[in-house]
PDB file of N, CA and C in Angstrom:
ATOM      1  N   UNK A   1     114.065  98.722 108.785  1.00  0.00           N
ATOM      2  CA  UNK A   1     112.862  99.479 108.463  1.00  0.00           C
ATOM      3  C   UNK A   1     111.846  98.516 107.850  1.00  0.00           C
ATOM      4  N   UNK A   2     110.585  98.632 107.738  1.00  0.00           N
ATOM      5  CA  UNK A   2     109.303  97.943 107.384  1.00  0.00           C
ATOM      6  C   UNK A   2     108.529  98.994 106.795  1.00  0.00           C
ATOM      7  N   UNK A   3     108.070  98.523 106.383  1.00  0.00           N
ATOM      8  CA  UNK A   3     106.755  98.921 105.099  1.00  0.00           C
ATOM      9  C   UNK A   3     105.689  98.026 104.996  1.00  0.00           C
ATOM     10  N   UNK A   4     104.501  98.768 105.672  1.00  0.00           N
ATOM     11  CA  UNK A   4     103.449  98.116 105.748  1.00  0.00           C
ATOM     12  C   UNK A   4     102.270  98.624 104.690  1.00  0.00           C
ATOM     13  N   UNK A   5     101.741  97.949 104.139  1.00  0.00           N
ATOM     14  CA  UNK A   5     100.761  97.784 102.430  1.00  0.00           C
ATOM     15  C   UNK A   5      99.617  97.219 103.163  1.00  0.00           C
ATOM     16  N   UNK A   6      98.789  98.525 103.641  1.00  0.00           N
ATOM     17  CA  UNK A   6      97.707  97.880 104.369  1.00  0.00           C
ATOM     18  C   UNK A   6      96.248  98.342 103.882  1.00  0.00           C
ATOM     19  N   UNK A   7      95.471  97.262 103.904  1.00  0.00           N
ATOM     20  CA  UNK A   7      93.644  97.418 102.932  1.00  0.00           C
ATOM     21  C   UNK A   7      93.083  97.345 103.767  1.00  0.00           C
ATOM     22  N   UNK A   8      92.100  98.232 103.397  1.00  0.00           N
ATOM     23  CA  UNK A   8      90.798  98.329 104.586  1.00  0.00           C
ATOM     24  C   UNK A   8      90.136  98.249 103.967  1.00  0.00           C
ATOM     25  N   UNK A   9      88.816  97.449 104.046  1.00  0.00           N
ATOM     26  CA  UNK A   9      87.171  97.496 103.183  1.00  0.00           C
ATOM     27  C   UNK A   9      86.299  97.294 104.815  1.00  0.00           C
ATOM     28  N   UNK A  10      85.298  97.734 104.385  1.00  0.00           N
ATOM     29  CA  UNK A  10      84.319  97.432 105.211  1.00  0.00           C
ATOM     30  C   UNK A  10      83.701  95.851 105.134  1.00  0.00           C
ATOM     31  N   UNK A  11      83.180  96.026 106.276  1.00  0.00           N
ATOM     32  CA  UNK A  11      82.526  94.369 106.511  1.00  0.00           C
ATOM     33  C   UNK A  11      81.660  93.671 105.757  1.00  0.00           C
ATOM     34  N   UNK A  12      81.786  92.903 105.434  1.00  0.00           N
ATOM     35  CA  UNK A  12      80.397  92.278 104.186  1.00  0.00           C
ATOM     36  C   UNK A  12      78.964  92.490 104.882  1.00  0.00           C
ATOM     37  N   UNK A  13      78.707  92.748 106.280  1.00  0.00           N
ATOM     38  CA  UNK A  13      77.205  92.835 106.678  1.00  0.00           C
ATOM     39  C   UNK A  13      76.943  94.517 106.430  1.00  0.00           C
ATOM     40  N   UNK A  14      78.343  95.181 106.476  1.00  0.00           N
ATOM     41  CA  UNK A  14      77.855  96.609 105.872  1.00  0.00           C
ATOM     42  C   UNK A  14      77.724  97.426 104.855  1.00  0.00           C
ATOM     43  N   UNK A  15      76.683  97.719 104.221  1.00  0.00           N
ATOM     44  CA  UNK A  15      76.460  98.206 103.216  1.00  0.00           C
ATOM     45  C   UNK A  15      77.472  99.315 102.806  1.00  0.00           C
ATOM     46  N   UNK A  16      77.618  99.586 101.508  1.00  0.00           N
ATOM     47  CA  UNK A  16      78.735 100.602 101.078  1.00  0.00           C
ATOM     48  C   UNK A  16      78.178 101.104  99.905  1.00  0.00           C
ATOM     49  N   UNK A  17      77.526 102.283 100.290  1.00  0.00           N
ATOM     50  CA  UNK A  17      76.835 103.518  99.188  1.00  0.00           C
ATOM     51  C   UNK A  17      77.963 103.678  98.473  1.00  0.00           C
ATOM     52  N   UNK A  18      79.177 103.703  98.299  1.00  0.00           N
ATOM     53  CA  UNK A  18      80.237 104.293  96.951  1.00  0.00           C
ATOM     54  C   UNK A  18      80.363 103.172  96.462  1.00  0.00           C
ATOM     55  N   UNK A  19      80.584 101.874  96.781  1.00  0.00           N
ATOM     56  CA  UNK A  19      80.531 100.676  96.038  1.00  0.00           C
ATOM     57  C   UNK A  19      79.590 100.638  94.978  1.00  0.00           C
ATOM     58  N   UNK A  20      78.146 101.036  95.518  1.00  0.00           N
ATOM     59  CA  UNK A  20      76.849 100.509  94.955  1.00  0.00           C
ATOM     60  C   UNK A  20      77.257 101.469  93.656  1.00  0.00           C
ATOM     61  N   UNK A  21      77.565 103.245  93.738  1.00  0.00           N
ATOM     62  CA  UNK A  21      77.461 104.005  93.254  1.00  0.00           C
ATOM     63  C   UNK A  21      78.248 103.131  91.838  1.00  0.00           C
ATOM     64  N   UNK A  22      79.271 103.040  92.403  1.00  0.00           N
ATOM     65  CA  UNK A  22      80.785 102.796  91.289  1.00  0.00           C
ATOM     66  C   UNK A  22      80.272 101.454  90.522  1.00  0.00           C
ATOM     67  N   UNK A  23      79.610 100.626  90.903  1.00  0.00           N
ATOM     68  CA  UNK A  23      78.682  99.705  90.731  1.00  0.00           C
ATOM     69  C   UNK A  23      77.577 100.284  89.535  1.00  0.00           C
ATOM     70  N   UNK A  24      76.796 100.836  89.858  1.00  0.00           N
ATOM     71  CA  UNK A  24      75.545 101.209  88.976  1.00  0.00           C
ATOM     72  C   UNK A  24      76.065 101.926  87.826  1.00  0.00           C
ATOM     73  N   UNK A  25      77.045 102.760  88.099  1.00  0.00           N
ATOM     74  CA  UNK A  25      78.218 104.018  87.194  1.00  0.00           C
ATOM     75  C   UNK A  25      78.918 102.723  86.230  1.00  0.00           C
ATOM     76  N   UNK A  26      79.285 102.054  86.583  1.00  0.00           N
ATOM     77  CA  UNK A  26      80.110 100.697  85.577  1.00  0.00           C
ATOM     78  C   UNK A  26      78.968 100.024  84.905  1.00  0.00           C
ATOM     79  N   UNK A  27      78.274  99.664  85.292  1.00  0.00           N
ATOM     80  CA  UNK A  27      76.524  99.003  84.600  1.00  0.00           C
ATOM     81  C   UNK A  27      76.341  99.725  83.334  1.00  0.00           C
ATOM     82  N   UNK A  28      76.280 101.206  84.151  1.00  0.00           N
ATOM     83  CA  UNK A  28      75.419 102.045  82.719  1.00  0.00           C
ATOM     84  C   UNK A  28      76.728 102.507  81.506  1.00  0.00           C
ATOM     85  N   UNK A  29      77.814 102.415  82.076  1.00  0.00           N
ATOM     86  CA  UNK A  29      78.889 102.357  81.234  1.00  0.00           C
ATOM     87  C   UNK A  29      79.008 100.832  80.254  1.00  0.00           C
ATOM     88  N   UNK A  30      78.402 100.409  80.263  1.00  0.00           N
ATOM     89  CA  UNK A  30      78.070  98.867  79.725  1.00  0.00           C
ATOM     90  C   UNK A  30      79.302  97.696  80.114  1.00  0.00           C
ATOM     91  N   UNK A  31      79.485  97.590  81.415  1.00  0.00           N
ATOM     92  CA  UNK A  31      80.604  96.985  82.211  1.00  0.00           C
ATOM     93  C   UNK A  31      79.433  95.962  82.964  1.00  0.00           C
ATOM     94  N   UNK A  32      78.488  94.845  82.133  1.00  0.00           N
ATOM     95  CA  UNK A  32      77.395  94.141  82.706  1.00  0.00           C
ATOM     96  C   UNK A  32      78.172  92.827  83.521  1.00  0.00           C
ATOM     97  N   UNK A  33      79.211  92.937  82.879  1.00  0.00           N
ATOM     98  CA  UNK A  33      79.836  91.420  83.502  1.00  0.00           C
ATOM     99  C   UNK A  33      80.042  92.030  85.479  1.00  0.00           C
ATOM    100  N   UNK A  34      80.532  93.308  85.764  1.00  0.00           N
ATOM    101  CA  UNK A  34      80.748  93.612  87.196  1.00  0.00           C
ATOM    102  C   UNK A  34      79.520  93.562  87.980  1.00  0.00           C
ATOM    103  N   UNK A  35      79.814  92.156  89.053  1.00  0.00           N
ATOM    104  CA  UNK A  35      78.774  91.983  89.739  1.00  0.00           C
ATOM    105  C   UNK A  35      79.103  92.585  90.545  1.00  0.00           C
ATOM    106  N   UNK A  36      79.799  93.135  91.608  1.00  0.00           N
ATOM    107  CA  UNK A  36      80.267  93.646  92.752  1.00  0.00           C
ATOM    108  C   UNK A  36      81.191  94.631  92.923  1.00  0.00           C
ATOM    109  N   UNK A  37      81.336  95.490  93.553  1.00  0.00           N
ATOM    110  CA  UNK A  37      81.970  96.753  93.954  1.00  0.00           C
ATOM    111  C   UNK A  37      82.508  96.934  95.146  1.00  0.00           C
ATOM    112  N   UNK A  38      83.503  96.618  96.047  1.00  0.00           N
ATOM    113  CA  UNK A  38      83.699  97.320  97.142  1.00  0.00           C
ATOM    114  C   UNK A  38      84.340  98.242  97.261  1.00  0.00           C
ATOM    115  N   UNK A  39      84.563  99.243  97.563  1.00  0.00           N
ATOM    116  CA  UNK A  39      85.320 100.747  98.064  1.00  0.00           C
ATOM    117  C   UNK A  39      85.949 100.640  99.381  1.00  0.00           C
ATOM    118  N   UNK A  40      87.346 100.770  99.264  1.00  0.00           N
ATOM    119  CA  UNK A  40      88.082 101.286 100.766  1.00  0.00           C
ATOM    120  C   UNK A  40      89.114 101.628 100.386  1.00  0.00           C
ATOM    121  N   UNK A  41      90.117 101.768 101.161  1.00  0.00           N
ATOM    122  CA  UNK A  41      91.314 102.536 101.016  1.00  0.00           C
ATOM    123  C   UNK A  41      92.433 101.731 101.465  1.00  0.00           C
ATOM    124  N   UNK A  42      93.494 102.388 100.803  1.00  0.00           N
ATOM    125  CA  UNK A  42      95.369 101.554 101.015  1.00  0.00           C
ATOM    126  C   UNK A  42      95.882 102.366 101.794  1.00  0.00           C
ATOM    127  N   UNK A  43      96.502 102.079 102.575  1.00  0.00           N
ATOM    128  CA  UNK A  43      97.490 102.986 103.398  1.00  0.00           C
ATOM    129  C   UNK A  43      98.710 101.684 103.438  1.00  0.00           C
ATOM    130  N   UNK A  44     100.323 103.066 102.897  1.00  0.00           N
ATOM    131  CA  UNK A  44     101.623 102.485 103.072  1.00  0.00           C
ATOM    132  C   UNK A  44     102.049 103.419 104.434  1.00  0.00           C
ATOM    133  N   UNK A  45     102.573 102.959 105.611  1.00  0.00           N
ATOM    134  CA  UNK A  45     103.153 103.171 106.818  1.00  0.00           C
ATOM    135  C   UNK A  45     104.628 102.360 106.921  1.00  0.00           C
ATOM    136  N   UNK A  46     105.636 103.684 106.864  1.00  0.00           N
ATOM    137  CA  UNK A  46     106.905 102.761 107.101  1.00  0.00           C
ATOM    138  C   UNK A  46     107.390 103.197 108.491  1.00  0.00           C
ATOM    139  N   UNK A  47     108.307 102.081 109.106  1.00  0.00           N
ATOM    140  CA  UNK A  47     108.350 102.555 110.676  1.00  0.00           C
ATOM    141  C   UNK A  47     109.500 101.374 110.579  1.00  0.00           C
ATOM    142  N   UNK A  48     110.192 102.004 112.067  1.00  0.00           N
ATOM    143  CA  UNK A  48     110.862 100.830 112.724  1.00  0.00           C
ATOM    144  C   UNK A  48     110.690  99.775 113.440  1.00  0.00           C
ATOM    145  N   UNK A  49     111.156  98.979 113.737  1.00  0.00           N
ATOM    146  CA  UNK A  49     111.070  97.379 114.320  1.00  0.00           C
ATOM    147  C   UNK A  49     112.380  96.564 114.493  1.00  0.00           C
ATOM    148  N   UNK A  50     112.470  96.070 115.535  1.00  0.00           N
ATOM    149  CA  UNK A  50     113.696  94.831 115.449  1.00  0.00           C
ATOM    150  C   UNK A  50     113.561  94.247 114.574  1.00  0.00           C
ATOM    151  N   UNK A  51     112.283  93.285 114.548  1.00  0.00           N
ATOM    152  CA  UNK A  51     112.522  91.989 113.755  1.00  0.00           C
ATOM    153  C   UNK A  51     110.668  91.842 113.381  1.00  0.00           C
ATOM    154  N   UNK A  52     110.488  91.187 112.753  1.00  0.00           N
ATOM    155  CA  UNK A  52     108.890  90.727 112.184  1.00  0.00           C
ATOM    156  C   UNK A  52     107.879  91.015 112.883  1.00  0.00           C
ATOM    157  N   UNK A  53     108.019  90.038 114.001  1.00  0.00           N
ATOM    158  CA  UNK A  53     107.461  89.536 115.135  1.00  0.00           C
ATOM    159  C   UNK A  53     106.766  91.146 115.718  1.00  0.00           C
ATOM    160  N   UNK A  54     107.352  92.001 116.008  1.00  0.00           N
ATOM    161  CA  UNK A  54     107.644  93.295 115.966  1.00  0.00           C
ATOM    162  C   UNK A  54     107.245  94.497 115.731  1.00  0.00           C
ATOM    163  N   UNK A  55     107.323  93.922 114.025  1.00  0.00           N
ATOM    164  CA  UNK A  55     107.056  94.680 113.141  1.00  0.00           C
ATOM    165  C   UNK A  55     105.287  94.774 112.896  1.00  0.00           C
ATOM    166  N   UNK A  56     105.266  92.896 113.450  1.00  0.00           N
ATOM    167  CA  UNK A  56     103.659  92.789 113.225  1.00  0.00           C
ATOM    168  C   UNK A  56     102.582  93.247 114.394  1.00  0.00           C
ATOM    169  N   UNK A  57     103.258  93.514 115.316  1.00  0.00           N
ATOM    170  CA  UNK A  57     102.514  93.459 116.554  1.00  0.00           C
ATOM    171  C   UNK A  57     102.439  94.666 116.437  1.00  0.00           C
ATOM    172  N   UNK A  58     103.129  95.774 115.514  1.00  0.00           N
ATOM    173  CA  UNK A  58     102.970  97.156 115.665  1.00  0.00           C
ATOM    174  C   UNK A  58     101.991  97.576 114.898  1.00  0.00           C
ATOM    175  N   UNK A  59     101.983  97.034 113.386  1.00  0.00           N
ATOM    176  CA  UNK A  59     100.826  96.750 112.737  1.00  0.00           C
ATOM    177  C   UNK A  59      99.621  96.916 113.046  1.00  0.00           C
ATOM    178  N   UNK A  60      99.006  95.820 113.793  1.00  0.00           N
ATOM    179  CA  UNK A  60      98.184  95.530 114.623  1.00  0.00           C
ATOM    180  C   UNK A  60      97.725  96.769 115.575  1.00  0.00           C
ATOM    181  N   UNK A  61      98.637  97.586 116.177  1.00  0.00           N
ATOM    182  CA  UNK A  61      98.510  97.933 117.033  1.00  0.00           C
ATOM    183  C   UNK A  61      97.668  99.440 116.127  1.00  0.00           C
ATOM    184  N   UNK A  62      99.061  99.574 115.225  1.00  0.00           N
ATOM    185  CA  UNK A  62      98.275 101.034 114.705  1.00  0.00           C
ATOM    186  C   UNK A  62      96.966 100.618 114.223  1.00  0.00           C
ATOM    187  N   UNK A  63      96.751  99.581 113.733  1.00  0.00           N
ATOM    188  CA  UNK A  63      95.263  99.239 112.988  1.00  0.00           C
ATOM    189  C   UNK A  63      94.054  99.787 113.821  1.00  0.00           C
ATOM    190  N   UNK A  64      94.118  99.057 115.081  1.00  0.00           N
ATOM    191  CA  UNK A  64      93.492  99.030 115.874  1.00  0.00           C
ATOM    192  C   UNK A  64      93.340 100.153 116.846  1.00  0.00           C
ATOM    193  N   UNK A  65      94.223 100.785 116.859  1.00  0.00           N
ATOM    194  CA  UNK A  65      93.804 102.220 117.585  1.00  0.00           C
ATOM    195  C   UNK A  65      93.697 103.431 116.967  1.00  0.00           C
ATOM    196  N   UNK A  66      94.166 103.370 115.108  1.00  0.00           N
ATOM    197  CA  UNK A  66      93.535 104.453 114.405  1.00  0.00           C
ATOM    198  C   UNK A  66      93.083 104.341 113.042  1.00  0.00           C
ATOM    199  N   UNK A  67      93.944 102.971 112.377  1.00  0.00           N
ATOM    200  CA  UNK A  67      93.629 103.218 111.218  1.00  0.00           C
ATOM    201  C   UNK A  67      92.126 102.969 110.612  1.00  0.00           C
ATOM    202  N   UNK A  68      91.988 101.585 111.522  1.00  0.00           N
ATOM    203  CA  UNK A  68      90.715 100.927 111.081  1.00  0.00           C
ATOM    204  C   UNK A  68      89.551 101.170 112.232  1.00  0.00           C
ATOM    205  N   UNK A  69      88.889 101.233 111.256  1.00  0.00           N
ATOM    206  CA  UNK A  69      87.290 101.547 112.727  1.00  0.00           C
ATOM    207  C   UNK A  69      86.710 100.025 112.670  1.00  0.00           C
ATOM    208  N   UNK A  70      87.509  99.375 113.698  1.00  0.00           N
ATOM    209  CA  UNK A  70      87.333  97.387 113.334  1.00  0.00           C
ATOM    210  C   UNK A  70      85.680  96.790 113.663  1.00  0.00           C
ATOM    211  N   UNK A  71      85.076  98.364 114.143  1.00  0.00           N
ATOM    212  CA  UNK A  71      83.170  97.820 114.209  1.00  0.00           C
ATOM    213  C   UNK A  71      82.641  97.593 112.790  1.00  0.00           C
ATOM    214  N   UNK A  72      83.412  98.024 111.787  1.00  0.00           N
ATOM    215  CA  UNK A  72      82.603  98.308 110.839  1.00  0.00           C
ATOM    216  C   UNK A  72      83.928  98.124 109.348  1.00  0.00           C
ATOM    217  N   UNK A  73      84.653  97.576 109.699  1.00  0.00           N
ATOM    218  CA  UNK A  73      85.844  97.564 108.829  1.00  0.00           C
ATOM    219  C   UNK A  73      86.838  96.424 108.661  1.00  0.00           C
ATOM    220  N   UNK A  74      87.141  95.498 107.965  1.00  0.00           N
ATOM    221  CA  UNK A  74      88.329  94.605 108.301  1.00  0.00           C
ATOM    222  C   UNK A  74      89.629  95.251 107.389  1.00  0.00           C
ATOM    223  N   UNK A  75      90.265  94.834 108.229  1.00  0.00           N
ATOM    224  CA  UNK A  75      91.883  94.948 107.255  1.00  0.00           C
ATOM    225  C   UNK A  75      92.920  94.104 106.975  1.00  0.00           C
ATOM    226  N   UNK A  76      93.477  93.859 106.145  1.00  0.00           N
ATOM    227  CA  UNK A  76      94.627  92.762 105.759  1.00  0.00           C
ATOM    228  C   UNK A  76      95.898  93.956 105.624  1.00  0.00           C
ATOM    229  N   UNK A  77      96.866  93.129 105.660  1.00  0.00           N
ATOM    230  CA  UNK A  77      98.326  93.843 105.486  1.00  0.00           C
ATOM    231  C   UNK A  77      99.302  93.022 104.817  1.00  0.00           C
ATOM    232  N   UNK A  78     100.414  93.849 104.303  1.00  0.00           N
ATOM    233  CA  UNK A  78     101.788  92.530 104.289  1.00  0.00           C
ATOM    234  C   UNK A  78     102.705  93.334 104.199  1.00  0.00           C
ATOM    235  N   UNK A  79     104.017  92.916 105.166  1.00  0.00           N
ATOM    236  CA  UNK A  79     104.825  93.481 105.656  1.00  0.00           C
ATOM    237  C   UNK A  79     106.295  93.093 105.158  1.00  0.00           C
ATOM    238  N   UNK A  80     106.903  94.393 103.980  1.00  0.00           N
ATOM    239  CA  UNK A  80     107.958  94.317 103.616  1.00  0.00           C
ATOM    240  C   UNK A  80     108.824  94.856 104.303  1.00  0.00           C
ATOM    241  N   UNK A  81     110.260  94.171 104.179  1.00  0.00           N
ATOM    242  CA  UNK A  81     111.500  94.885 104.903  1.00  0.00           C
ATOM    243  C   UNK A  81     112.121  95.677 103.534  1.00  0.00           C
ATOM    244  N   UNK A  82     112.175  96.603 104.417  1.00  0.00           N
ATOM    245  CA  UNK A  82     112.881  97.670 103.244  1.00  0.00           C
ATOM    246  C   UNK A  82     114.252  98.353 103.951  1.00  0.00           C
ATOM    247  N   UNK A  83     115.130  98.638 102.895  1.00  0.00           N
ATOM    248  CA  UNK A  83     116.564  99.289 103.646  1.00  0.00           C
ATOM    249  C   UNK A  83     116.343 100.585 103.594  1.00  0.00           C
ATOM    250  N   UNK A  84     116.697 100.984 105.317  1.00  0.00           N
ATOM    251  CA  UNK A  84     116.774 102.507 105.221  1.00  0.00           C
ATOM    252  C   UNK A  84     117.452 103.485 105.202  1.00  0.00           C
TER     253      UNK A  84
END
């Protein structure tokens, strides 16, 4: 079994209104040192796989056909083996 710990943020050329928000909201909270804000989301997905190789190409696969909208989004992952 695998366990995938996967981040999505949007692209640095795209702007992100909840960033800015959580951003300006930390400012007026007197948090002056936070220059930057990004907002996105974690998703944990556990699934089967033979082996890594596998495990990663499946990854990939879900990324790319639902999790992430990759016009407007990048994502990183890292892929633990877990006993099931």
């Amino acid at each position: 079994m695998w366990r995938a710990e996967i981040k999505v943020l949007l692209k640095p050329s795209i702007l992100d209104p909840q960033g800015q928000a959580t951003e300006k909201a930390l400012a007026a909270m007197g948090y002056a040192e936070v220059d930057q804000v990004r907002v996105g989301k974690y998703l944990e997905v556990t699934f089967s796989a033979p082996d890594r190789t596998a495990a990663e190409a499946k990854v990939e696969e879900l990324c790319s056909r639902l999790l992430v909208n990759t016009v407007i989004e990048d994502y990183t992952y890292n892929l633990v083996e877990v006993a099931p």
